[in-house]
C-alpha atoms as a PDB file:
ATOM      1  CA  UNK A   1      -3.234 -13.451 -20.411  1.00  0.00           C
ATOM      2  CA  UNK A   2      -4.821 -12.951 -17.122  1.00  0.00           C
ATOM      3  CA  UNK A   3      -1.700 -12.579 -15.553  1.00  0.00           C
ATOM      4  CA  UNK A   4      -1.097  -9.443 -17.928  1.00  0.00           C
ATOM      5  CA  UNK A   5      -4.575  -8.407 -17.194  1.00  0.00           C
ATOM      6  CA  UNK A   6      -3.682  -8.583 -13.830  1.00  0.00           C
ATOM      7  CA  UNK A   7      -0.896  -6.029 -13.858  1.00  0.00           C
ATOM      8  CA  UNK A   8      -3.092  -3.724 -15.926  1.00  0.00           C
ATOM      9  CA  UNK A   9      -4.976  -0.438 -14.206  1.00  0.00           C
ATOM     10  CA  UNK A  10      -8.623  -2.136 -14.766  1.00  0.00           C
ATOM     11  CA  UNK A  11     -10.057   1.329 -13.652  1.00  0.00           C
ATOM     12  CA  UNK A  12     -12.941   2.164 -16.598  1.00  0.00           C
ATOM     13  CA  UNK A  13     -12.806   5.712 -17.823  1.00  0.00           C
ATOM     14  CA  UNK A  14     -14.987   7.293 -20.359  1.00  0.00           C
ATOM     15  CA  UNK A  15     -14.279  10.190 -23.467  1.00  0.00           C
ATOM     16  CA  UNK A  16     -17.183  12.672 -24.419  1.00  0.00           C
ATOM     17  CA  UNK A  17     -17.341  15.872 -25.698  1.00  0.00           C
ATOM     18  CA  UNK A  18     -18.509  16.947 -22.111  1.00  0.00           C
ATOM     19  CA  UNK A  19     -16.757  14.389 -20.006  1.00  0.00           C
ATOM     20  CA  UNK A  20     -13.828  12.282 -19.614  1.00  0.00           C
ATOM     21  CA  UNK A  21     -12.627  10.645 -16.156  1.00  0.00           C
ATOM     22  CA  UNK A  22     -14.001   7.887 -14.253  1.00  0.00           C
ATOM     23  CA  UNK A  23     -17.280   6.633 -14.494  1.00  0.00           C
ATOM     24  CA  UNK A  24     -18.091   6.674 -10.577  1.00  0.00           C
ATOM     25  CA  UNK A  25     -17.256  10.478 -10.836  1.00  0.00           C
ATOM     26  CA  UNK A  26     -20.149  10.951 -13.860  1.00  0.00           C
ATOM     27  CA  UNK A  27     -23.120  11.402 -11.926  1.00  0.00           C
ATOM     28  CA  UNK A  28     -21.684  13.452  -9.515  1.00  0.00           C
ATOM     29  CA  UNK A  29     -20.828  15.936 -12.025  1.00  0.00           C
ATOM     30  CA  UNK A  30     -24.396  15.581 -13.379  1.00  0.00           C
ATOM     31  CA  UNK A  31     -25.808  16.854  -9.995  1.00  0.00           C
ATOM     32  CA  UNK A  32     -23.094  19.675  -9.521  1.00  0.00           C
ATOM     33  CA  UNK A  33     -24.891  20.688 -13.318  1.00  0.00           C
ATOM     34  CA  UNK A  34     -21.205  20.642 -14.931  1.00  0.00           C
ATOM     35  CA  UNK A  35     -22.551  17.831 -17.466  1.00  0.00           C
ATOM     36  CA  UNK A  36     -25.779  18.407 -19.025  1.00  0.00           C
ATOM     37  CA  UNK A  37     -27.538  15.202 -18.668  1.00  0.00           C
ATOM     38  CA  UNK A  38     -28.906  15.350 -22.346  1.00  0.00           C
ATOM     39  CA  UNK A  39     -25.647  15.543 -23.578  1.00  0.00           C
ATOM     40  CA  UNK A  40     -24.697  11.837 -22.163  1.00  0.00           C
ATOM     41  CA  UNK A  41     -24.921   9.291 -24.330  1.00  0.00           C
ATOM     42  CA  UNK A  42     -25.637   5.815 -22.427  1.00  0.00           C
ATOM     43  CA  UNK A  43     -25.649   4.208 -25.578  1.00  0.00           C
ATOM     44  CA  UNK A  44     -22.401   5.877 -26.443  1.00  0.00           C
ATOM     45  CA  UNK A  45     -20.626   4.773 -23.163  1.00  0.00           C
ATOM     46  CA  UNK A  46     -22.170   0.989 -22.979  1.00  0.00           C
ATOM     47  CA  UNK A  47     -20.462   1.381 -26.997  1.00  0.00           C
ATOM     48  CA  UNK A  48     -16.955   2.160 -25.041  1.00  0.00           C
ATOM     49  CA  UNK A  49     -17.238   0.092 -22.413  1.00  0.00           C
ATOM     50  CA  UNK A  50     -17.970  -3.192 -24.541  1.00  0.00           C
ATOM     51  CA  UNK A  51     -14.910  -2.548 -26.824  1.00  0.00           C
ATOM     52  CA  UNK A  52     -12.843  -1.671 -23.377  1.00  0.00           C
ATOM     53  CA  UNK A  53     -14.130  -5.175 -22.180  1.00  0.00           C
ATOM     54  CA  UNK A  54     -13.084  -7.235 -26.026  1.00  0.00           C
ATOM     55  CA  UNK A  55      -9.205  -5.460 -25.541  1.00  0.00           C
ATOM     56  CA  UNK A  56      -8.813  -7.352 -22.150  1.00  0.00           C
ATOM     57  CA  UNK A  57     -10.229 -10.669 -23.672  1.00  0.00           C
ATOM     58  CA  UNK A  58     -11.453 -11.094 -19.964  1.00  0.00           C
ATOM     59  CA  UNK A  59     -14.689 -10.173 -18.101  1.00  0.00           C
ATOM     60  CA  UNK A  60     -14.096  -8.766 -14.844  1.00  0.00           C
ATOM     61  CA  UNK A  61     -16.723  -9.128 -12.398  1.00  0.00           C
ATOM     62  CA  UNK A  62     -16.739  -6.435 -10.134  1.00  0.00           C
ATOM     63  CA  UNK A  63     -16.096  -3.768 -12.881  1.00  0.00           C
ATOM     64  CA  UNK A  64     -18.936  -4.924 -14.737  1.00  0.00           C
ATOM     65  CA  UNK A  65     -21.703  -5.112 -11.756  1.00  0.00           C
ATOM     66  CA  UNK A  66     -20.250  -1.451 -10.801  1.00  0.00           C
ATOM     67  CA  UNK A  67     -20.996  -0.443 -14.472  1.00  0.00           C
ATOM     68  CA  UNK A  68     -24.721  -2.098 -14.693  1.00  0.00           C
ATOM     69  CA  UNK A  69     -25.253  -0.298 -11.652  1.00  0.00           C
ATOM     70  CA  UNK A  70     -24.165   3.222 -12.513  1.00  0.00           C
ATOM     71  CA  UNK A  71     -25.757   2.769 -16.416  1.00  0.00           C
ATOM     72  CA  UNK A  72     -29.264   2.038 -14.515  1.00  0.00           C
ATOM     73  CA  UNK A  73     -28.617   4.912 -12.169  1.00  0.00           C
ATOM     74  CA  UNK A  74     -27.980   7.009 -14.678  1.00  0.00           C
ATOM     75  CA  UNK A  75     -31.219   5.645 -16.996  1.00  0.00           C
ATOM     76  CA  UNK A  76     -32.991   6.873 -14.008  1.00  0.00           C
ATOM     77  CA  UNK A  77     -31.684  10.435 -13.047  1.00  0.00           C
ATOM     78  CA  UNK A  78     -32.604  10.697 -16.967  1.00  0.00           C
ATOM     79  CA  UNK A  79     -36.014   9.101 -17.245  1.00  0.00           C
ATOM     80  CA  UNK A  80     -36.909  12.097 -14.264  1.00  0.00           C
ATOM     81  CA  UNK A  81     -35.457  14.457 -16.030  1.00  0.00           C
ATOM     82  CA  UNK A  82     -37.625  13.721 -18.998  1.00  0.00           C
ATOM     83  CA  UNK A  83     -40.770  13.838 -17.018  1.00  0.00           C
ATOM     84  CA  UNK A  84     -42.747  17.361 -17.608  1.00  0.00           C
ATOM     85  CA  UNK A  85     -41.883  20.219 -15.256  1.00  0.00           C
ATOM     86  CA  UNK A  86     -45.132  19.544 -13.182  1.00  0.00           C
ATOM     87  CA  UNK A  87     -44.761  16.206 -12.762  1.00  0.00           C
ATOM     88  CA  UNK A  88     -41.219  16.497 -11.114  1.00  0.00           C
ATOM     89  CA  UNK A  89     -40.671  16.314  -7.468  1.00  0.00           C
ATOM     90  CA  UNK A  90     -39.567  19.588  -6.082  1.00  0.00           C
ATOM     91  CA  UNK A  91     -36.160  19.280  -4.330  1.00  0.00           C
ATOM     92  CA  UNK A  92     -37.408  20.659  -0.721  1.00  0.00           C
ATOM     93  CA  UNK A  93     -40.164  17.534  -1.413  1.00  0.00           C
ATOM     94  CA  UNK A  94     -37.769  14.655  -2.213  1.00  0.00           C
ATOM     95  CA  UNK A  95     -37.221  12.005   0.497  1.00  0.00           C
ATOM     96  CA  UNK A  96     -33.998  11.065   2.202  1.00  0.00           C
ATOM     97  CA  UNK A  97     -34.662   7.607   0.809  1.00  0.00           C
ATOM     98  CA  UNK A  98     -34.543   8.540  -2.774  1.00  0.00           C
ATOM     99  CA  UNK A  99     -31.331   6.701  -4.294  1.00  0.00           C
ATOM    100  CA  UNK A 100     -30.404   9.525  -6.148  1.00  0.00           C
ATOM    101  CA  UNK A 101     -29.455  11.030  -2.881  1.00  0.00           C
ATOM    102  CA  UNK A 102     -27.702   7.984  -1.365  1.00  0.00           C
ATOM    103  CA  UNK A 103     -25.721   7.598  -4.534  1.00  0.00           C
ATOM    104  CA  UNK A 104     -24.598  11.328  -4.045  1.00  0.00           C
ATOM    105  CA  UNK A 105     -23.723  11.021  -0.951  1.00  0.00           C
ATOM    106  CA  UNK A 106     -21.888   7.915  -1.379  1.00  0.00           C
ATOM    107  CA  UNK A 107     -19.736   9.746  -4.231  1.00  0.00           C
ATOM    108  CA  UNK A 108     -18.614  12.248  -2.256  1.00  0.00           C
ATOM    109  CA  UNK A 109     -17.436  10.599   0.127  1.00  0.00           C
ATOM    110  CA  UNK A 110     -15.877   8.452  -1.738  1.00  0.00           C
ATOM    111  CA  UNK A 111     -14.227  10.957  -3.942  1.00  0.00           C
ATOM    112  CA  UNK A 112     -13.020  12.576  -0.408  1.00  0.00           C
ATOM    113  CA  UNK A 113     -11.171   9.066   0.923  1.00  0.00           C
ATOM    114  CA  UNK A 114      -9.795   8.208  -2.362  1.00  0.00           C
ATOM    115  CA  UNK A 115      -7.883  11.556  -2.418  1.00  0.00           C
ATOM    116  CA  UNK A 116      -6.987  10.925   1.062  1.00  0.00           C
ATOM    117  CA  UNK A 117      -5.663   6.908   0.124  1.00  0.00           C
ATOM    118  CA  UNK A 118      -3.735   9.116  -2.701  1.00  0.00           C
ATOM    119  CA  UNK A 119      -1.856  11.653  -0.109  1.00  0.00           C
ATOM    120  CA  UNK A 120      -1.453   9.229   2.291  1.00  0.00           C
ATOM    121  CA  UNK A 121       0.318   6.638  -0.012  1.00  0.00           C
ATOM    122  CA  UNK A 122       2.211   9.099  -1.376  1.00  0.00           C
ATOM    123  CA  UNK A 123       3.163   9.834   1.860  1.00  0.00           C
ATOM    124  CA  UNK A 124       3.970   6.237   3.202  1.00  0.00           C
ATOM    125  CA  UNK A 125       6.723   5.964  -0.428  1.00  0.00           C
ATOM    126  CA  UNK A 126       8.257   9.524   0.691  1.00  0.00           C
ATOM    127  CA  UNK A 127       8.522   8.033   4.317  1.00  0.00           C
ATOM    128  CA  UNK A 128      10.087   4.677   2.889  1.00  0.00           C
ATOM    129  CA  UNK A 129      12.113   6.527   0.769  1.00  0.00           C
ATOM    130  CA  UNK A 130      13.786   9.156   3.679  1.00  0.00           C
ATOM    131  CA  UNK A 131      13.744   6.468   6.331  1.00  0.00           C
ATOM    132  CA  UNK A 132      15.612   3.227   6.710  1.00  0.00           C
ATOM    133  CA  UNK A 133      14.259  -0.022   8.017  1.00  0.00           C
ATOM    134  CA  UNK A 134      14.551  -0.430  11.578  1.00  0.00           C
ATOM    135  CA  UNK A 135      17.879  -1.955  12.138  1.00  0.00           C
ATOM    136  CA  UNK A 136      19.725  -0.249   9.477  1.00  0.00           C
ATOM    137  CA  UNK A 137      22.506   2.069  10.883  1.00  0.00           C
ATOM    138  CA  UNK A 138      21.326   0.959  14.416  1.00  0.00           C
ATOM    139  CA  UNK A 139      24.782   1.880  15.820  1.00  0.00           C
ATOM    140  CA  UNK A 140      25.399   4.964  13.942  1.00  0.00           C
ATOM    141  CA  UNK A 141      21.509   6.300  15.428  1.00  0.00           C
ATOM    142  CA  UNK A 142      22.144   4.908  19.075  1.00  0.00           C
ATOM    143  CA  UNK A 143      25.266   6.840  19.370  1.00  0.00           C
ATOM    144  CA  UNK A 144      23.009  10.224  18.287  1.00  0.00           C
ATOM    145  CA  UNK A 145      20.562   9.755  20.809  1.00  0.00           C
ATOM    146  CA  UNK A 146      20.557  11.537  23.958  1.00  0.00           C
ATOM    147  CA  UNK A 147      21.464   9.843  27.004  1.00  0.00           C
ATOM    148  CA  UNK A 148      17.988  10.348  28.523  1.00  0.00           C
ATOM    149  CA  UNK A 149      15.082   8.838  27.332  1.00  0.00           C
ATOM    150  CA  UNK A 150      13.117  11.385  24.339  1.00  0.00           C
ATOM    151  CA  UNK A 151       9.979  12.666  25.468  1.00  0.00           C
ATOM    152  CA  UNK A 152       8.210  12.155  22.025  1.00  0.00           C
ATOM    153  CA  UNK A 153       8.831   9.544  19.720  1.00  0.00           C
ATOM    154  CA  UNK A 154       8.019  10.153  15.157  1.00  0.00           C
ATOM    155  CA  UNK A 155       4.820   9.149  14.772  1.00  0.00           C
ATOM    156  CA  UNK A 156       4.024   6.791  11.129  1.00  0.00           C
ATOM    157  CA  UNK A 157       1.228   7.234   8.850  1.00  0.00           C
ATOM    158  CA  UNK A 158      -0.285   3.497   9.881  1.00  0.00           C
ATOM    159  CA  UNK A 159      -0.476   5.554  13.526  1.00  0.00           C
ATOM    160  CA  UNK A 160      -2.277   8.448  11.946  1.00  0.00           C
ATOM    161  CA  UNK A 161      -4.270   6.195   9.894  1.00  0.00           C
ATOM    162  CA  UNK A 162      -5.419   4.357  13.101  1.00  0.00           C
ATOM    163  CA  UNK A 163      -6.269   7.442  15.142  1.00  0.00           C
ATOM    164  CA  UNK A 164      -8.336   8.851  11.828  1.00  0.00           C
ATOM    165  CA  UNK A 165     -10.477   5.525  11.980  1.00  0.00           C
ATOM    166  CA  UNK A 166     -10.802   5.488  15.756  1.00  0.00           C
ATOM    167  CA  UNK A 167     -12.373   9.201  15.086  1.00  0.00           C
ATOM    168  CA  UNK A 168     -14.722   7.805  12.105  1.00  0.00           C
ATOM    169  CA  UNK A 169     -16.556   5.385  14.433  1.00  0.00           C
ATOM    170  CA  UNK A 170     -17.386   8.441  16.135  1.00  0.00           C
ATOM    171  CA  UNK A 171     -19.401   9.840  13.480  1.00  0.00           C
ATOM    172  CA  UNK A 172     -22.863   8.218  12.213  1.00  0.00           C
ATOM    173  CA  UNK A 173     -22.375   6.676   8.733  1.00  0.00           C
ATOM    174  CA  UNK A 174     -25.819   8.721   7.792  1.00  0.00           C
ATOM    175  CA  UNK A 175     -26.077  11.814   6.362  1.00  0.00           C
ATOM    176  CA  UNK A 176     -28.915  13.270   5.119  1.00  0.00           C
ATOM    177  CA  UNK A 177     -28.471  14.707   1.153  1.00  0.00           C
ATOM    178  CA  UNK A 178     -29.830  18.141   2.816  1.00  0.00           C
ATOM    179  CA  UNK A 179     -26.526  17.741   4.916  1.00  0.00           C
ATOM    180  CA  UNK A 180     -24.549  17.281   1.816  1.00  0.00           C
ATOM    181  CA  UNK A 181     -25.696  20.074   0.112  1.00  0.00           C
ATOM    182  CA  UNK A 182     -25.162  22.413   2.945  1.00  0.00           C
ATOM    183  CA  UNK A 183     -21.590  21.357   3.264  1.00  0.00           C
ATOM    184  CA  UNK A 184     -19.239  23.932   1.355  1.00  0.00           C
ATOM    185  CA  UNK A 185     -16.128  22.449   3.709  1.00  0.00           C
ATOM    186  CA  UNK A 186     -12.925  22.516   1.400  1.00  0.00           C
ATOM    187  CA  UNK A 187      -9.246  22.067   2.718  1.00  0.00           C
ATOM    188  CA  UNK A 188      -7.969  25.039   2.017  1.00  0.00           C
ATOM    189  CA  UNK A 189     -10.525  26.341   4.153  1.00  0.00           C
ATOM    190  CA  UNK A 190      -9.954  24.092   6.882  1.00  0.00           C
ATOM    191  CA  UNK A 191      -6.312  25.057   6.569  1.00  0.00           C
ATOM    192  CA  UNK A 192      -6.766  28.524   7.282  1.00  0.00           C
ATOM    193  CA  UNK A 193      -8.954  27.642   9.922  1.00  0.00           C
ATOM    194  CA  UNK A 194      -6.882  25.437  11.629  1.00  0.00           C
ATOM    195  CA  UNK A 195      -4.102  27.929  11.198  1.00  0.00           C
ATOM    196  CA  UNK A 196      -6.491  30.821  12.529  1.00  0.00           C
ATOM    197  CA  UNK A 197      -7.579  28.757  15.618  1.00  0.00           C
ATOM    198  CA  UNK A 198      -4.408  27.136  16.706  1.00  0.00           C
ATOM    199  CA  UNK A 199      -2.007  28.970  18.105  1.00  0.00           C
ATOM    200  CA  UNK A 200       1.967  28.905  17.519  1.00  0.00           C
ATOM    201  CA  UNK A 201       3.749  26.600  20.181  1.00  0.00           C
ATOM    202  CA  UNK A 202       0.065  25.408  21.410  1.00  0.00           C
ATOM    203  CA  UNK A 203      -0.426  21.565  21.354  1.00  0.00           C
ATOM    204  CA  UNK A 204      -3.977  19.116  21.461  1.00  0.00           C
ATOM    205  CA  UNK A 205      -4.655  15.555  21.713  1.00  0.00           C
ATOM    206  CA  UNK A 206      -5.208  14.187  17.909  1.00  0.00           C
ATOM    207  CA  UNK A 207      -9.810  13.622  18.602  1.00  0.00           C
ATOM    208  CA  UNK A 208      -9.681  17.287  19.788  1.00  0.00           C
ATOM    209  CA  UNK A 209      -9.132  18.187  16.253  1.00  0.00           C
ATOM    210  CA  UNK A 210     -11.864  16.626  14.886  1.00  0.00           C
ATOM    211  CA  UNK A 211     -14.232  17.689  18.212  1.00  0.00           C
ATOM    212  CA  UNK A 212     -16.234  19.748  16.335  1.00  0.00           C
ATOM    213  CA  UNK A 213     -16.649  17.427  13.178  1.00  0.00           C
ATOM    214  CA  UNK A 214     -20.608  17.120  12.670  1.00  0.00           C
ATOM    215  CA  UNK A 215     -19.962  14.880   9.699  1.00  0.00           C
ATOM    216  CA  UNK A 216     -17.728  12.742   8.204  1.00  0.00           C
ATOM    217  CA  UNK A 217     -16.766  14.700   5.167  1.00  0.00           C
ATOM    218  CA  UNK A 218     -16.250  17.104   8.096  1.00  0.00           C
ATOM    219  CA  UNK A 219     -13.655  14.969   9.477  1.00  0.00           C
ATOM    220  CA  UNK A 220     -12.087  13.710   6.371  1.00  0.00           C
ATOM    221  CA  UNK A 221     -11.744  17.415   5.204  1.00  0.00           C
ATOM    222  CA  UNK A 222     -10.104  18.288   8.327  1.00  0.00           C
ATOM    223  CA  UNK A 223      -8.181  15.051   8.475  1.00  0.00           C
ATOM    224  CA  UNK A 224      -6.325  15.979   4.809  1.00  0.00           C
ATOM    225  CA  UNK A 225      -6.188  19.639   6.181  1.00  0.00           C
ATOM    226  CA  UNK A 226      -3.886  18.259   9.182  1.00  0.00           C
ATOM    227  CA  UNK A 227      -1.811  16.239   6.502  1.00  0.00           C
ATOM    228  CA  UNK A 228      -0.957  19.369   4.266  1.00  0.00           C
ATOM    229  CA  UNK A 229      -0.270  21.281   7.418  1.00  0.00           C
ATOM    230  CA  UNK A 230       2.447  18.743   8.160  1.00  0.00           C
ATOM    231  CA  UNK A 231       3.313  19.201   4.939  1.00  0.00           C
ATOM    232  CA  UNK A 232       4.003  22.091   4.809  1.00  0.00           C
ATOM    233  CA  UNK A 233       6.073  22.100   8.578  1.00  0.00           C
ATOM    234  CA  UNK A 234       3.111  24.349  10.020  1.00  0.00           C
ATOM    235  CA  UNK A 235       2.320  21.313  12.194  1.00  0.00           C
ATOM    236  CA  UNK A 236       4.401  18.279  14.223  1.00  0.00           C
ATOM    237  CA  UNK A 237       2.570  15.574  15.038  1.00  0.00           C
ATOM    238  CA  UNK A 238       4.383  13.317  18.072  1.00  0.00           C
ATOM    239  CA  UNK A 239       3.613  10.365  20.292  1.00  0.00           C
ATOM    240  CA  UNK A 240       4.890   9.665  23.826  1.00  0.00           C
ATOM    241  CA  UNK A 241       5.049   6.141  23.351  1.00  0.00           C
ATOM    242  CA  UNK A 242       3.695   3.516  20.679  1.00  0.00           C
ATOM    243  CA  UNK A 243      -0.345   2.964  20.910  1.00  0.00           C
ATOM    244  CA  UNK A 244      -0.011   5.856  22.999  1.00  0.00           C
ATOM    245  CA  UNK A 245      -1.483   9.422  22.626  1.00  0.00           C
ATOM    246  CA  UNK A 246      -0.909  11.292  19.854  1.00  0.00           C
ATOM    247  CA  UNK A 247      -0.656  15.011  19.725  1.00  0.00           C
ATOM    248  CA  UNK A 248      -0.882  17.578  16.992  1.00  0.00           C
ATOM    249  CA  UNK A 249       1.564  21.087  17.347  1.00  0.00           C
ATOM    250  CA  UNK A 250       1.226  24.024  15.725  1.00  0.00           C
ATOM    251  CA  UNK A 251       4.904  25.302  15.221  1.00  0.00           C
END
């Protein structure tokens, strides 16, 4: 049994009338006002989750702290909005420190890197799939390659990956929620941007494209903006050597 368990996608989702998707995505959709919060049900979900928990046969741990912890936040965000209008904190008055904020911020980013884990996995299979290992058809490449040495070299997506983290530490993990809120960055954006800004033919160091990152859902933005440019041919990433410098060219 907990073998089968094991195999089974243990991610909790929840069905209301409003709602249905993940339970880490619920309050974020609560403070974008796409869910009204009276029309959440915390009895309704616990209800769900309980009978999700007695299919399994098997308490899981870390699913069930994550789910204490977003039922209480959620108790919360609707005790306050219970409270009579003068008795509620104005949003210019609310502190950085109020967890309602954290927890925001924490969701979107989140959300951000999991769609980036999702394009760049989906990448990695593609890659796996196109490319053999190294070794396969050694003598068939070798006898393809130029006699001089190439000036580039394919770069992988554990490179990229690498380069993207090296760029992260850059960027304090703080934000303020008045940051969040003033953020309206969205890929397709950045695309255009990044299309607008770089010229055909013109090539930069990988960190120069996240120079002007202020944030890091700045930089992730960008950093899924470069992927879909890649994509979609509009950019070639290379690399002179392994561990070496890695540069981004707009074709």
């Amino acid at each position: 049994m907990v073998q089968q368990c094991a195999n089974v996608d243990l991610e909790y989702k929840i069905s209301l009338e409003v709602f249905e998707g993940p339970l880490d995505l619920l309050l974020y959709l609560i403070k974008k006002d796409e869910v009204d919060i009276y029309d959440v049900s915390i009895e309704r979900i616990t209800k769900q989750y309980l009978t999700y928990l007695e299919a399994f046969e098997v308490l899981n741990i870390e699913i069930a702290g994550e789910f204490i912890v977003m039922a209480a936040n959620l108790l919360y965000i609707k005790s306050r909005t219970l409270l009579p209008k003068d008795q509620q904190m104005p949003d210019e008055e609310v502190e950085e420190d109020d967890p309602r904020w954290e927890l925001i911020r924490q969701l979107i980013e989140y959300k951000k890197f999991k769609e980036a884990s999702f394009y760049l996995r989906d990448q990695e299979e593609l890659q796996s799939a196109l490319f053999p290992r190294p070794g396969e058809l050694a003598g068939t490449i070798s006898k393809l390659l130029p006699e001089e040495p190439l000036l580039f070299s394919e770069v992988s997506i554990f490179d990229l990956i690498n380069a993207f983290q090296k760029a992260l530490r850059r960027i304090p993990k703080g934000e303020s929620f008045q940051e969040i809120y003033e953020e309206t960055y969205t890929v397709a954006d950045r695309i255009q941007y990044l299309i607008r800004s770089i010229d055909p033919g013109i090539s930069l160091k990988f960190e120069e494209l996240f120079s002007e990152a202020a944030t890091r859902s700045e930089l992730v933005v960008t950093f899924l903006a470069m992927l879909e440019l890649i994509r979609m041919r509009q950019f070639i990433v290379r690399q002179a050597e392994q561990f070496g410098e890695i540069w981004i060219e707009r074709v």
